[in-house]
C-alpha atoms as a PDB file:
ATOM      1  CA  UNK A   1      88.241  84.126  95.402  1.00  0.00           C
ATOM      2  CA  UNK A   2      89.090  82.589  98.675  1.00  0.00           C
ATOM      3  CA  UNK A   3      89.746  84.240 102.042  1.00  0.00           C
ATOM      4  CA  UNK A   4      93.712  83.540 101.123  1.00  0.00           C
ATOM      5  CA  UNK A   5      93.517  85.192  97.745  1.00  0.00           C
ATOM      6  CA  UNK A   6      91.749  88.102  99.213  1.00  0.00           C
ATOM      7  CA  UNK A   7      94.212  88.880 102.168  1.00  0.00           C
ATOM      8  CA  UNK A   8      97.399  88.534  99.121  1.00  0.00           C
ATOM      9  CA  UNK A   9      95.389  91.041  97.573  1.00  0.00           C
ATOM     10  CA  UNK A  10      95.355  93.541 100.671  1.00  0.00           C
ATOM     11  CA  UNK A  11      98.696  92.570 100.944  1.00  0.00           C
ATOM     12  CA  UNK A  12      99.548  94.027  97.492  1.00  0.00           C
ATOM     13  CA  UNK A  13      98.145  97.057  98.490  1.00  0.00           C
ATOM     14  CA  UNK A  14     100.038  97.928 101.307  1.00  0.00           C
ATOM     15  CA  UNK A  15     103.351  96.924  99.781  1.00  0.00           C
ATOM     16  CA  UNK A  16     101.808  99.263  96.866  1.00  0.00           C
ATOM     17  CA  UNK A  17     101.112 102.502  99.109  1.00  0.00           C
ATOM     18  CA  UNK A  18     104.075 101.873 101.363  1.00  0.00           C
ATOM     19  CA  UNK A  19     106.226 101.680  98.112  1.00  0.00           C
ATOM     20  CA  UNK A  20     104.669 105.247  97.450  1.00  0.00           C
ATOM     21  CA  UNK A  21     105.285 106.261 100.359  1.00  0.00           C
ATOM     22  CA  UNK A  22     109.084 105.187 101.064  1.00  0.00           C
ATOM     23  CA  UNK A  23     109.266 107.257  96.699  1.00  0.00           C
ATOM     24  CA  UNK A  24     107.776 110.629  98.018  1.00  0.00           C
ATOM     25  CA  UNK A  25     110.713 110.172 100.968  1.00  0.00           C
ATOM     26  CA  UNK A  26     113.233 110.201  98.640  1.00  0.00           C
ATOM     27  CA  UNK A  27     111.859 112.222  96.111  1.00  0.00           C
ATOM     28  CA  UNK A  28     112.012 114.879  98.818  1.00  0.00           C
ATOM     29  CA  UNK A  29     115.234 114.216  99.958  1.00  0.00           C
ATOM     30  CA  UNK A  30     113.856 112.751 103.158  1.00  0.00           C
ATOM     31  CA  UNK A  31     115.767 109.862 105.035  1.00  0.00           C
ATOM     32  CA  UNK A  32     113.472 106.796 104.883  1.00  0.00           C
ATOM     33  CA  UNK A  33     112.930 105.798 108.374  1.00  0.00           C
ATOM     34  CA  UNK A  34     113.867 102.504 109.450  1.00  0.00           C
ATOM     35  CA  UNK A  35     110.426 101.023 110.581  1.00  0.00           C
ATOM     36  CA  UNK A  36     109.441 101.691 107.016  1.00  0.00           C
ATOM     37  CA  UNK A  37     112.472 100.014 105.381  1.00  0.00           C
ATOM     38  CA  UNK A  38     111.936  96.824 107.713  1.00  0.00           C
ATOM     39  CA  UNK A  39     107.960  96.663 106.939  1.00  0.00           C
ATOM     40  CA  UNK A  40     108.913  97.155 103.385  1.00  0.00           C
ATOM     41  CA  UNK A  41     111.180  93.902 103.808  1.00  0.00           C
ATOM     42  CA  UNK A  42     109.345  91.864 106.414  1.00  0.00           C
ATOM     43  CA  UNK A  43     105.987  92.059 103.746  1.00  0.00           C
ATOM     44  CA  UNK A  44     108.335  91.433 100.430  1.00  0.00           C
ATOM     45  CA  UNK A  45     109.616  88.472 102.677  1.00  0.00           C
ATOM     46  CA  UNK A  46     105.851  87.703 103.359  1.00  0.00           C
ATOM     47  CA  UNK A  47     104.425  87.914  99.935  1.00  0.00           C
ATOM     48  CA  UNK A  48     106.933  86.199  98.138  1.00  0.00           C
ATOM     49  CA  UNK A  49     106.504  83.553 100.586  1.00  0.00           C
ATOM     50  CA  UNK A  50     102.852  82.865  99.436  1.00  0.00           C
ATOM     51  CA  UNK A  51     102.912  83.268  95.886  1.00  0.00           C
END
């Protein structure tokens, strides 16, 4: 695995836990806070970018 493939992989994660994060939000009836909905974008943007 290259240094590339490695940092897609940490990548993954985050958009992984932040995905579980922005569920447990709304699965509490929380608002979602804007920060998280634009990192949630911004690294979707990034991601699909690279693959």
């Amino acid at each position: 695995m290259n240094v590339m493939e490695g940092e897609q992989g940490d990548l993954r994660e985050i958009e992984f836990k932040l995905q579980q994060l922005i569920s447990t939000f709304r699965a509490e009836g929380l608002p979602v806070p804007e920060t998280l909905k634009k990192l949630e974008r911004d690294l979707d943007e990034l991601l699909s970018g690279k693959t």
